[in-house]
N, C-alpha and C. Protein backbone atom coordinates (compact mmCIF):
# COMPACT_ATOMS: atom_id res chain seq x y z
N UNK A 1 106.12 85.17 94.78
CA UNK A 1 106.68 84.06 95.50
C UNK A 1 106.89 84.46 96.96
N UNK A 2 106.28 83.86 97.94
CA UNK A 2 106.70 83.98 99.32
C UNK A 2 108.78 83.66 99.56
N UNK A 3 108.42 84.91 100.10
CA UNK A 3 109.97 85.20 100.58
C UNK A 3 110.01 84.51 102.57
N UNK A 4 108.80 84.54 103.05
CA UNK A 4 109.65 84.23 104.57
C UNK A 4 108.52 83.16 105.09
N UNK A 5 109.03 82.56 106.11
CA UNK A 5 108.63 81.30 106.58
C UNK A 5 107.10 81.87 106.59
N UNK A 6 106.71 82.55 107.18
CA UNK A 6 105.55 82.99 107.30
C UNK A 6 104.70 83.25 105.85
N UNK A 7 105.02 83.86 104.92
CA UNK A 7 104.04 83.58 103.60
C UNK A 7 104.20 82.87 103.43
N UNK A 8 104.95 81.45 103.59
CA UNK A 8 104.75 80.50 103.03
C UNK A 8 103.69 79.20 103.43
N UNK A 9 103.50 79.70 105.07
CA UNK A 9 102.07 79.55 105.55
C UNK A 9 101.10 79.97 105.50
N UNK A 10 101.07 81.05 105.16
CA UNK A 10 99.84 81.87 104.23
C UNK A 10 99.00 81.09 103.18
N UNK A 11 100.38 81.16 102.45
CA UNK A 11 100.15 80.81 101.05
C UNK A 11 99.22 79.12 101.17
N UNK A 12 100.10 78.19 102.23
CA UNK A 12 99.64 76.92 102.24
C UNK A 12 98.31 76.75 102.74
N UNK A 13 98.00 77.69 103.66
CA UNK A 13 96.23 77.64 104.31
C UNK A 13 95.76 78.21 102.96
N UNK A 14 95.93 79.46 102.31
CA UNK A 14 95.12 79.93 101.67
C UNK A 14 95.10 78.48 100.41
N UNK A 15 95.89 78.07 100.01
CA UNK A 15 96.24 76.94 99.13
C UNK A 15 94.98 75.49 99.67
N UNK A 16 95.25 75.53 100.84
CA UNK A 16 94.53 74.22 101.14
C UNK A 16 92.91 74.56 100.98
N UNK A 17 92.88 76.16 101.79
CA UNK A 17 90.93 76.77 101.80
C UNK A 17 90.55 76.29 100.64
N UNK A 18 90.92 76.71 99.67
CA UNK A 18 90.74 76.64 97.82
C UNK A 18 90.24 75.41 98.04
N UNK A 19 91.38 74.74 97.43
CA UNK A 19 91.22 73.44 97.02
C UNK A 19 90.15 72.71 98.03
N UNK A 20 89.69 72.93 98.71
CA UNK A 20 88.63 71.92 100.03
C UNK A 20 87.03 72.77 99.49
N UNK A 21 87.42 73.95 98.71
CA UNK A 21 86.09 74.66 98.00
C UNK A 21 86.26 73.99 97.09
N UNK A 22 87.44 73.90 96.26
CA UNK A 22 87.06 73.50 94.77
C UNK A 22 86.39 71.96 95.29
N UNK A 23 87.20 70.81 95.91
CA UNK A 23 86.38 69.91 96.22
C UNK A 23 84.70 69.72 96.12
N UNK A 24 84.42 70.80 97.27
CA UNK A 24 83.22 70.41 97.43
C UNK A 24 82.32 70.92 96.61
N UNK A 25 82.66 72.04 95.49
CA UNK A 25 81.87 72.04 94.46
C UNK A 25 81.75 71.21 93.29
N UNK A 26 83.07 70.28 93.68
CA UNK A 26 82.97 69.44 92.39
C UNK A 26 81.66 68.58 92.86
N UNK A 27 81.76 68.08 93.97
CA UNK A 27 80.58 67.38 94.95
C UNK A 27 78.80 67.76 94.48
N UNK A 28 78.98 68.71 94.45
CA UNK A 28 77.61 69.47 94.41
C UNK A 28 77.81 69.53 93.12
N UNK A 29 78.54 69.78 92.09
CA UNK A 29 78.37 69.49 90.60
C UNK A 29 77.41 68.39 90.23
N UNK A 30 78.40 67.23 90.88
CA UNK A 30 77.85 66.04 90.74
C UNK A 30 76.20 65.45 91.02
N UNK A 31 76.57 65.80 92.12
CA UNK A 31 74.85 65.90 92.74
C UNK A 31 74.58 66.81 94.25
N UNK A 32 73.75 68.18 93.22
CA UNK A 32 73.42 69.43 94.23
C UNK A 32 72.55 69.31 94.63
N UNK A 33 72.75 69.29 96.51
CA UNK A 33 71.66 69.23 97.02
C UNK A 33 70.96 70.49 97.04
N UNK A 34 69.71 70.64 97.43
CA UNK A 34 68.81 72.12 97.11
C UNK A 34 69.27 72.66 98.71
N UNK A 35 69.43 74.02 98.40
CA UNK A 35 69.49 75.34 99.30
C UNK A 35 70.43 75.04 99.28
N UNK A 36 71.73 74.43 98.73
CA UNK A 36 72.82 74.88 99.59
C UNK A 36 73.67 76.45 99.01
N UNK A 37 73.27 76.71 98.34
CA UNK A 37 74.18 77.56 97.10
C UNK A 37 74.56 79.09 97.83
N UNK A 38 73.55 79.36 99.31
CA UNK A 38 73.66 80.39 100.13
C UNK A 38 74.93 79.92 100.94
N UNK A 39 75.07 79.05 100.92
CA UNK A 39 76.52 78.32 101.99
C UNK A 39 77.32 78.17 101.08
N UNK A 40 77.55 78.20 99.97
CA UNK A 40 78.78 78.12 99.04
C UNK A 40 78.79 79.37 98.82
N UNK A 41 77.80 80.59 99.32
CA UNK A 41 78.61 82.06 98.85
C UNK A 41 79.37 82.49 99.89
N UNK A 42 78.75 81.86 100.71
CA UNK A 42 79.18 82.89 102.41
C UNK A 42 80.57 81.71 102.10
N UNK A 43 80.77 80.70 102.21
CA UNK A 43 82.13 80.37 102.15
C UNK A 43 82.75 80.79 101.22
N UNK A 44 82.40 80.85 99.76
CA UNK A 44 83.32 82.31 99.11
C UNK A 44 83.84 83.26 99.82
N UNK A 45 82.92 83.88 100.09
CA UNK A 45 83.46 85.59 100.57
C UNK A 45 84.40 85.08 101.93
N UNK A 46 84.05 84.30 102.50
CA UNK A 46 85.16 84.05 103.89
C UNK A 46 86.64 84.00 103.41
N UNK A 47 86.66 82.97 102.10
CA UNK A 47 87.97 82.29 101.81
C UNK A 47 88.60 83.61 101.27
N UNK A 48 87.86 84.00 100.27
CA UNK A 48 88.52 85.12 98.73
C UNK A 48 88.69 86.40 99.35
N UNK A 49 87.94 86.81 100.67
CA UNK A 49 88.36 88.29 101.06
C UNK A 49 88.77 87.92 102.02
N UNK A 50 89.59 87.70 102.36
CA UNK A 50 90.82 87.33 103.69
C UNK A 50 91.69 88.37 103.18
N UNK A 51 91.94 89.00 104.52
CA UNK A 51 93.52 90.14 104.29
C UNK A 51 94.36 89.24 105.42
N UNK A 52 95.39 88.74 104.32
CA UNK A 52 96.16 88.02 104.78
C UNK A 52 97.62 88.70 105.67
N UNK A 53 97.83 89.94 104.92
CA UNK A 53 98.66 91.09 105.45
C UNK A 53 100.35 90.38 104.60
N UNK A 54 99.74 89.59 103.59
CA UNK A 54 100.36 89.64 102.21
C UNK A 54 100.31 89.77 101.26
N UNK A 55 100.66 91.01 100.31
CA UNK A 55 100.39 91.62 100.01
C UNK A 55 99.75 90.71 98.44
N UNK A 56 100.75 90.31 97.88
CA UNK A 56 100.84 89.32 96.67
C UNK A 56 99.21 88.41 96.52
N UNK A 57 99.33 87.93 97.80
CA UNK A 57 98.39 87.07 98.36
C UNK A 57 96.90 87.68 98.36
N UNK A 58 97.06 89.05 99.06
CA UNK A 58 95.58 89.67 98.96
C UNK A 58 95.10 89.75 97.85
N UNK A 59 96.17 90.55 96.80
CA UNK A 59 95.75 90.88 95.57
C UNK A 59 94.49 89.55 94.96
N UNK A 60 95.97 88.43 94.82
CA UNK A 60 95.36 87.21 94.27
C UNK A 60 93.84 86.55 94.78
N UNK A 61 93.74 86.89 96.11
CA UNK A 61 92.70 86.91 96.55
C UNK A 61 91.58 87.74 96.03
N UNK A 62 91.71 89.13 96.23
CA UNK A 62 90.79 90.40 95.50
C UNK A 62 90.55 89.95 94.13
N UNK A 63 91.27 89.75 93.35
CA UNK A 63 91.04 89.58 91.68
C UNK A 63 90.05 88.33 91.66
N UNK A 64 90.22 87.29 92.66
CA UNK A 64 89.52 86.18 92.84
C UNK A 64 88.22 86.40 93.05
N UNK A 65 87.92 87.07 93.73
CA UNK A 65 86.72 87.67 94.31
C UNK A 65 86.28 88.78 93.89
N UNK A 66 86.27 89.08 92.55
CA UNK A 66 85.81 90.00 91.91
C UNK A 66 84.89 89.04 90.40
N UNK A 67 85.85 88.21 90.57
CA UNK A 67 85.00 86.83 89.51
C UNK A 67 84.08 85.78 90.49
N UNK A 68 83.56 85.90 91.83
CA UNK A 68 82.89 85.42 92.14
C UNK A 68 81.62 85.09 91.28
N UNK A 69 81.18 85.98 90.42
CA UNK A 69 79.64 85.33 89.94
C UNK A 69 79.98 84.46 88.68
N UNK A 70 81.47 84.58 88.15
CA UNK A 70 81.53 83.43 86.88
C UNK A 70 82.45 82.21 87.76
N UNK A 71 82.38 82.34 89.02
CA UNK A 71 83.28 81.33 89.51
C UNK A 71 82.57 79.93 90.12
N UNK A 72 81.33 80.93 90.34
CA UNK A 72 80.40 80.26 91.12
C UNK A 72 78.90 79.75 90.42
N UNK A 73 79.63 79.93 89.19
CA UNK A 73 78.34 79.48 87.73
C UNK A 73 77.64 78.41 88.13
N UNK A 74 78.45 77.53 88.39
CA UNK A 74 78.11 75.67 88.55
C UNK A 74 76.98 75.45 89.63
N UNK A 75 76.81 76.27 90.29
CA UNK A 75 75.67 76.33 91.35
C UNK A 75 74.30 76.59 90.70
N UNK A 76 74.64 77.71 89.57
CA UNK A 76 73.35 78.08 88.83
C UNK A 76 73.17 76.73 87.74
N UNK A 77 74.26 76.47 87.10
CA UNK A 77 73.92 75.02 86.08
C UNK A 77 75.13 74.35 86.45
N UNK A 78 74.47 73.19 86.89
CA UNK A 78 75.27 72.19 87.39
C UNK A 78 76.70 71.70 86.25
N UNK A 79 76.09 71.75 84.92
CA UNK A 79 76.89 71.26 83.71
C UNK A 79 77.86 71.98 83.31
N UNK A 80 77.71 73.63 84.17
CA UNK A 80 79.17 74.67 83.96
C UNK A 80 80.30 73.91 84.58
N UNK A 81 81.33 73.80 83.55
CA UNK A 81 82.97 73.59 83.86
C UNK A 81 83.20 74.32 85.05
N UNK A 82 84.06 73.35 86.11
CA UNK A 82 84.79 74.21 87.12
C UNK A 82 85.70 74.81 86.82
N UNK A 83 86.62 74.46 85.76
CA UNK A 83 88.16 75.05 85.29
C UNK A 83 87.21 76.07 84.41
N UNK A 84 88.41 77.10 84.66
CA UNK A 84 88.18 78.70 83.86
C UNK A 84 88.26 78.28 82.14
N UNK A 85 89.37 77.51 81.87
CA UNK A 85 90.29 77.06 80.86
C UNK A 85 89.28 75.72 80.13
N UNK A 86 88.92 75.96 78.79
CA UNK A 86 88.57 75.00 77.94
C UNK A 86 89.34 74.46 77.81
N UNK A 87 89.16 72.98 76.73
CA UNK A 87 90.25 72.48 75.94
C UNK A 87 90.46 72.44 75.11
N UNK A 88 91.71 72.55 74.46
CA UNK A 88 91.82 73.32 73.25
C UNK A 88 92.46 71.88 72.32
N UNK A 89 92.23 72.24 71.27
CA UNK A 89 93.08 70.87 70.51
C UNK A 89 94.14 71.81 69.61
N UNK A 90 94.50 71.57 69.30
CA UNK A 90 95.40 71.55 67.99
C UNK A 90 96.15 71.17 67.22
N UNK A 91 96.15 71.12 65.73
CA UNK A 91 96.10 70.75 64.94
C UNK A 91 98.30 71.05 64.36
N UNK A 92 98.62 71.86 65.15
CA UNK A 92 99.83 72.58 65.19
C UNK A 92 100.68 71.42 65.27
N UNK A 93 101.27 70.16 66.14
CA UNK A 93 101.63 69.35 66.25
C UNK A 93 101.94 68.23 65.35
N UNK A 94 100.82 68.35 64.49
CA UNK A 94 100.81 67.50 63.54
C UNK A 94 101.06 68.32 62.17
N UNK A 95 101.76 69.51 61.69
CA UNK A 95 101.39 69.44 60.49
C UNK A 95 103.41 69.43 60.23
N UNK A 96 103.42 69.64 59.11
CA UNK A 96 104.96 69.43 58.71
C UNK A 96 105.55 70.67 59.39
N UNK A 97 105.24 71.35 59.44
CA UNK A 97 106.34 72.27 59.81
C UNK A 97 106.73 72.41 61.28
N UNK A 98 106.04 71.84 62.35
CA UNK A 98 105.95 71.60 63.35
C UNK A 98 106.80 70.26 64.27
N UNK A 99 106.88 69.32 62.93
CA UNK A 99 107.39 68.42 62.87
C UNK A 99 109.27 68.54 63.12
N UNK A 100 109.37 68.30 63.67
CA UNK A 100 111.29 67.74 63.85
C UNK A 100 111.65 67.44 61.80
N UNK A 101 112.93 67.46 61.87
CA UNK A 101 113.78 68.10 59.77
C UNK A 101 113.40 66.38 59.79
N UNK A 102 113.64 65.49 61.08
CA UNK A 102 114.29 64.32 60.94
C UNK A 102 112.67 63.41 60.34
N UNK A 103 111.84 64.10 61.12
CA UNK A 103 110.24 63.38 60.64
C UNK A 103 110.10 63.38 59.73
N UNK A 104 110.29 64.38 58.74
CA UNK A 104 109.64 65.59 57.44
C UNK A 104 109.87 64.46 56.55
């Protein structure tokens, strides 16, 4: 968690870079134009290796940018999920024991 006025502007540029990538790959999910996929790396590496000269922040950055080639799947097949995270169902919710004494 940013402790001083200053990471907390860090945090909000590095917050906004993201999200204006995740955008525009959702874009190019949708419909990729050809050659661009050399301009979605070089804007990787700009955003994800920034030394922000916080510390928390770099890390999160570094670990980010070490999954660049499963991050950046969707360029190779358009039909790869942007979220890391499937969806999961389960079945847990519904069975009796899960249930509230008052349902049962």
């Amino acid at each position: 968690m940013p402790t001083t006025p200053r990471q907390v502007r860090l945090v909000e540029t590095v917050r906004d870079l993201v999200w204006q990538f995740y955008r525009a790959l959702k874009n190019v999910k949708r419909k990729p134009p050809p050659g661009l996929t050399a301009a979605f790396h070089k804007r990787f590496d700009r955003i994800f290796s920034l030394n922000t000269g916080y510390e928390e922040l770099d890390k999160l950055l570094a670990r980010l940018f070490r999954r660049k080639d499963e991050l950046l799947k969707v360029l190779e097949r358009p039909g790869t999920p942007l979220h890391p995270m499937r969806r999961r169902t389960t079945c847990a919710a519904s069975s009796p024991s899960a249930r509230s004494p008052a349902a049962r």
